[in-house]
Protein backbone atom coordinates (compact mmCIF):
# COMPACT_ATOMS: atom_id res chain seq x y z
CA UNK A 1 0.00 0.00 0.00
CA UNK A 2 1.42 3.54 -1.00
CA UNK A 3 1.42 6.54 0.49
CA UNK A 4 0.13 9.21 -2.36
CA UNK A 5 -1.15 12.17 -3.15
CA UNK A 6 -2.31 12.86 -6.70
CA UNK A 7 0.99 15.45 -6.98
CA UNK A 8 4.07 14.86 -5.04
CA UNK A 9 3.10 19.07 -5.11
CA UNK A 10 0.52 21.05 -3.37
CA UNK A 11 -1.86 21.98 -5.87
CA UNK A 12 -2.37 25.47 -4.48
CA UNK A 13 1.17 26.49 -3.84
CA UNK A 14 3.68 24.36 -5.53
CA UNK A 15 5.50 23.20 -2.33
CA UNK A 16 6.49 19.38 -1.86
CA UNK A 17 3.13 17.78 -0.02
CA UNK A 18 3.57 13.85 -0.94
CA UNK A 19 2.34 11.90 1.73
CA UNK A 20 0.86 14.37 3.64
CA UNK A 21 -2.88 15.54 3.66
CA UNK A 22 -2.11 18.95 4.88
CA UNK A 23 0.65 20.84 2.81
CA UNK A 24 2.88 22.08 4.97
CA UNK A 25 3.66 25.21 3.38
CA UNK A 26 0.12 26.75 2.63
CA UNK A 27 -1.70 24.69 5.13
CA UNK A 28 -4.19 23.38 2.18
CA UNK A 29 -5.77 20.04 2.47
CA UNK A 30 -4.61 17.77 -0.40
CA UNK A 31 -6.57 16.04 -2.43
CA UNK A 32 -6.04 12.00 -2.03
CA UNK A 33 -6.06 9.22 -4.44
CA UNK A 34 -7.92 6.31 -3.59
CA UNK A 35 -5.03 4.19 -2.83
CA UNK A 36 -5.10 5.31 0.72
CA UNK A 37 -1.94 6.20 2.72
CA UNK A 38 -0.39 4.01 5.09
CA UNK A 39 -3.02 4.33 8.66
CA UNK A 40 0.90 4.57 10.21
CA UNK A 41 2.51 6.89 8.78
CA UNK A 42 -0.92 9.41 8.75
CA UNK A 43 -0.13 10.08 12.29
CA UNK A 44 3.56 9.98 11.74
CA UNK A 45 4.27 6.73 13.62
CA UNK A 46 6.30 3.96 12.95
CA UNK A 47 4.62 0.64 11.57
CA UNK A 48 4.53 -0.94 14.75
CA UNK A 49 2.19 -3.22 16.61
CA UNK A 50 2.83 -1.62 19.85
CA UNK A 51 1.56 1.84 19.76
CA UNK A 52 1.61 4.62 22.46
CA UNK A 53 -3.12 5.18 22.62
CA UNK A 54 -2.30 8.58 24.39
CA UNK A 55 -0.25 9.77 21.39
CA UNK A 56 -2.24 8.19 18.99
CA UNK A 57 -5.65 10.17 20.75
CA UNK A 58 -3.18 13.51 20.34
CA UNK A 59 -2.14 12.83 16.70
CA UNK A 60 -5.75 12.07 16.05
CA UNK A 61 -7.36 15.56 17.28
CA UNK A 62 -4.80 17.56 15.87
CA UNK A 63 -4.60 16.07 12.44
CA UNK A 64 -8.59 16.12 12.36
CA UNK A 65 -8.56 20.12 13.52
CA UNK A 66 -6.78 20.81 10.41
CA UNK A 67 -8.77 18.87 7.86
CA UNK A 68 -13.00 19.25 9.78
CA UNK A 69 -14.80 20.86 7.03
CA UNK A 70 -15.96 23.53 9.33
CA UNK A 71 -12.26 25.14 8.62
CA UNK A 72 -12.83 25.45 4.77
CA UNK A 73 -16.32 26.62 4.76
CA UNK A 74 -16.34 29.00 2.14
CA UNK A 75 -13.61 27.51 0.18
CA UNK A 76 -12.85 26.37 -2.96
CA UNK A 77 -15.74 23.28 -3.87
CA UNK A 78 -11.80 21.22 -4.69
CA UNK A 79 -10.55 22.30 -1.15
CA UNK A 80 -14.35 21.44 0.62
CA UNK A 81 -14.35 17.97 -0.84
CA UNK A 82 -10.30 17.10 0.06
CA UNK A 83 -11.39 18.15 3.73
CA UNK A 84 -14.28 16.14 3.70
CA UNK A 85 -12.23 13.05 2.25
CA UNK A 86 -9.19 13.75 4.54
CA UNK A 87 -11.43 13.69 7.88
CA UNK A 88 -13.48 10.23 6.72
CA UNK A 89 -10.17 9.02 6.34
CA UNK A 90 -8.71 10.25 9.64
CA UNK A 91 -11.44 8.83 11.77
CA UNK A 92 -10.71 5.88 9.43
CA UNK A 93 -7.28 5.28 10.04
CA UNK A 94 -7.58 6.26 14.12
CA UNK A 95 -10.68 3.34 14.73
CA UNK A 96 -8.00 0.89 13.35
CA UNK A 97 -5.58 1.65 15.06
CA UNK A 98 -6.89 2.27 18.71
CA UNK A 99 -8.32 -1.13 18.34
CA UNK A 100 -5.50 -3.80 18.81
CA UNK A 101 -7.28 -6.57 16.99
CA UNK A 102 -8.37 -4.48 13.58
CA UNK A 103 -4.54 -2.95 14.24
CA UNK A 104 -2.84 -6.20 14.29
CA UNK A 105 -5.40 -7.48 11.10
CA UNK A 106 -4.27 -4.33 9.53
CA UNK A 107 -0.74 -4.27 10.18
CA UNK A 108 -0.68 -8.16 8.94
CA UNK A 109 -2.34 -6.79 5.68
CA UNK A 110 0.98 -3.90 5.16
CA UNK A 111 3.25 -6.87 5.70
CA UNK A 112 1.57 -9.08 3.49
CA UNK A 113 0.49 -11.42 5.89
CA UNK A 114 -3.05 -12.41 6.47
CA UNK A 115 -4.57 -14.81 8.90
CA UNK A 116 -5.30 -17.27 6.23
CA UNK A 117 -7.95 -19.95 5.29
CA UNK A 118 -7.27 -21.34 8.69
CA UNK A 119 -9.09 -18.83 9.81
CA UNK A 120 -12.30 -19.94 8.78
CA UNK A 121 -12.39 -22.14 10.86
CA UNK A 122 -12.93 -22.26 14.68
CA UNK A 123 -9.58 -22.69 16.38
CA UNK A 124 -9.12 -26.14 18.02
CA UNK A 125 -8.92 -24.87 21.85
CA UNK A 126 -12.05 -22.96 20.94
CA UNK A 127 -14.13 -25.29 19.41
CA UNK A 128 -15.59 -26.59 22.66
CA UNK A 129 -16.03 -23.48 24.19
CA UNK A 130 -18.22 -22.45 20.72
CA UNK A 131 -20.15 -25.32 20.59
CA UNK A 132 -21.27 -24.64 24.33
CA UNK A 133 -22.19 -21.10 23.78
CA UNK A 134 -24.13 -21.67 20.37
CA UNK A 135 -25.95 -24.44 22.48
CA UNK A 136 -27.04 -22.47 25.16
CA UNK A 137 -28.05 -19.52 23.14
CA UNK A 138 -30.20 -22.07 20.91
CA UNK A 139 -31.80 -23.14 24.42
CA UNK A 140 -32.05 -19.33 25.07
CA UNK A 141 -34.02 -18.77 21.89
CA UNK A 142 -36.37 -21.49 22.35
CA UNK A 143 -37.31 -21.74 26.21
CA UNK A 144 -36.92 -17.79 27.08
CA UNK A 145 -36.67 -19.50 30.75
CA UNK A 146 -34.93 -16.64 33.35
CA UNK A 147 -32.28 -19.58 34.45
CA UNK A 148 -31.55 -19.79 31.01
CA UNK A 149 -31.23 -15.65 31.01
CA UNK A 150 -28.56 -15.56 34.17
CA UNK A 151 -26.69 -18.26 32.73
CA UNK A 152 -26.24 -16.62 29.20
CA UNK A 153 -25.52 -13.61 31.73
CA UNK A 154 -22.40 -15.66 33.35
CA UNK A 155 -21.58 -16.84 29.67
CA UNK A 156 -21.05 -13.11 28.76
CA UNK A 157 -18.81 -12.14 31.32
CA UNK A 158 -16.67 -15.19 31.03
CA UNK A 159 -16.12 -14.17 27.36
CA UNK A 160 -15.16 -10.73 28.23
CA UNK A 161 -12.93 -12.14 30.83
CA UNK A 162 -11.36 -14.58 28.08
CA UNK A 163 -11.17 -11.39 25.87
CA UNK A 164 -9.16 -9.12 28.49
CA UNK A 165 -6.75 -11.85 28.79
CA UNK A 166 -6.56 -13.06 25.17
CA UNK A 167 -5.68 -8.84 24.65
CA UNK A 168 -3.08 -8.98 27.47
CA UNK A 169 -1.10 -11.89 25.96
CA UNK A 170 -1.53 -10.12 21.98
CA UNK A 171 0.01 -6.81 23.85
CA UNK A 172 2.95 -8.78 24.73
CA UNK A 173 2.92 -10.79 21.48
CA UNK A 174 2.69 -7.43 19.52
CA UNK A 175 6.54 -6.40 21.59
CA UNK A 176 8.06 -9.81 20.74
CA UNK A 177 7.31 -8.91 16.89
CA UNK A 178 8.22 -5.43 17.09
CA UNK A 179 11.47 -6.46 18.74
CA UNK A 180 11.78 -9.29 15.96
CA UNK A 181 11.25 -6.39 13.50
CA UNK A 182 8.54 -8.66 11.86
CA UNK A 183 11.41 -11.15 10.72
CA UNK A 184 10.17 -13.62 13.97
CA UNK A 185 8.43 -16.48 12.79
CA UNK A 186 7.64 -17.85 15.88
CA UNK A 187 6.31 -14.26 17.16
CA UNK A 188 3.96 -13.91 14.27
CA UNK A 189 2.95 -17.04 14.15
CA UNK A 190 1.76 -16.36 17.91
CA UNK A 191 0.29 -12.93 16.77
CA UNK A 192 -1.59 -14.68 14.13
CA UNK A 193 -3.16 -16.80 16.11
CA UNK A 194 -4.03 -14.46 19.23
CA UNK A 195 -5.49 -12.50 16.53
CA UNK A 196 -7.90 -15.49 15.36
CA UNK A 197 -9.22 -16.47 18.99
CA UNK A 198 -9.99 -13.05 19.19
CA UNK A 199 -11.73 -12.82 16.10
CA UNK A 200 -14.35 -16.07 17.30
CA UNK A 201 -13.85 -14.64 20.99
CA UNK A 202 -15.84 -11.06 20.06
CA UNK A 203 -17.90 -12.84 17.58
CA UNK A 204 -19.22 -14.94 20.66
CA UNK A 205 -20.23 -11.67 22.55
CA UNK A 206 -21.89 -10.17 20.06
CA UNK A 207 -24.47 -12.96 19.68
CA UNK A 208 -24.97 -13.68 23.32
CA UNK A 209 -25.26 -9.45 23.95
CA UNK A 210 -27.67 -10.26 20.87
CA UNK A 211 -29.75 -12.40 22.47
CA UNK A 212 -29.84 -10.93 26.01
CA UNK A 213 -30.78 -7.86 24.00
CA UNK A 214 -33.25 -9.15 22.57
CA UNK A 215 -34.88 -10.93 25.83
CA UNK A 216 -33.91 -7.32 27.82
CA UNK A 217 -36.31 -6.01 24.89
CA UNK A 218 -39.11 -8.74 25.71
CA UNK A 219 -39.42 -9.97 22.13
């Protein structure tokens, strides 16, 4: 993936602006092709799994003060539409990032890595746990009994325990890559697969929340 704009020059002053949505000489937003730049490198950090949240939050707000369309009312329709681009994009690139699972799926995507056809399927040490939860949520669905209710209740918060831990041991995976400088097999073969429970992990909460929303709702 690139990082481009559709001049290596601003196309209101002339100055050098490639890679940047904000020319630093005029302050004019530029406009961006559709390969999109590197979610990294937008916020001026290094392509690393580990990131600092506090400086991402900073980079974030300041970058998206000086592209929010509400600066360049009244400007040129060209200038209007490259803020309006450049801010979708920035609130783009910052919801993958603060997240450390899309992060990690992005950051495998840069590398050319992916999680892989493996994927698709449910991870062996998971497959019980899956087959438990899509049972009880079937029972859920069809009895609507309040037993059934607390224990899809426990079932929740056992996931988001699983979760918390699953995203303490992908922090530390994420370090062992970054000091492996993506070259450690071993470490990204870890990553990788952190990054798949996770994946199953979430997709777990969201259909128990689904159905204890929809019970919470009484229909």
């Amino acid at each position: 993936m690139r990082t481009n704009t559709e001049s290596t020059l601003c196309f209101e002053c002339g100055m050098p602006a490639a890679g940047q949505l904000v020319c630093p000489g005029c302050g004019i937003v530029q406009r961006v092709t559709q390969e999109e730049p590197d979610f990294f490198s937008l916020f001026g950090l290094p392509r690393k799994l580990s990131i600092d949240l506090a400086e991402l939050e900073r980079r974030y707000y300041a970058l998206s003060r000086q592209v929010h369309p509400d600066l360049f009312q009244g400007r040129s329709q060209a200038e209007q539409s490259a803020s309006v681009r450049s801010t979708a994009l920035v609130n783009r690139a910052y919801r993958a990032l603060k997240d450390p699972v899309r992060r990690g799926l992005y950051w495998l995507t840069l590398n050319g890595e992916a999680l892989g056809r493996d994927n698709k399927r449910v991870p062996a040490e998971l497959s019980a746990l899956v087959f438990e939860v899509q049972e009880k949520l079937e029972e859920l669905r069809q009895g609507r009994d309040p037993s059934l209710v607390r224990e899809a209740g426990e079932i929740h918060r056992m996931l988001l325990a699983r979760i918390a831990s699953a995203e303490e041991r992908l922090r530390a995976s994420f370090a062992r890559n970054d000091r492996a400088d993506g070259n450690g097999t071993s470490a990204l073969a870890e990553t990788k697969a952190i990054l798949s429970e996770l994946h199953y992990l979430r997709t777990l909460v969201r259909d128990v929340e689904k159905e204890l929303e929809t019970e919470w709702n009484g229909s």
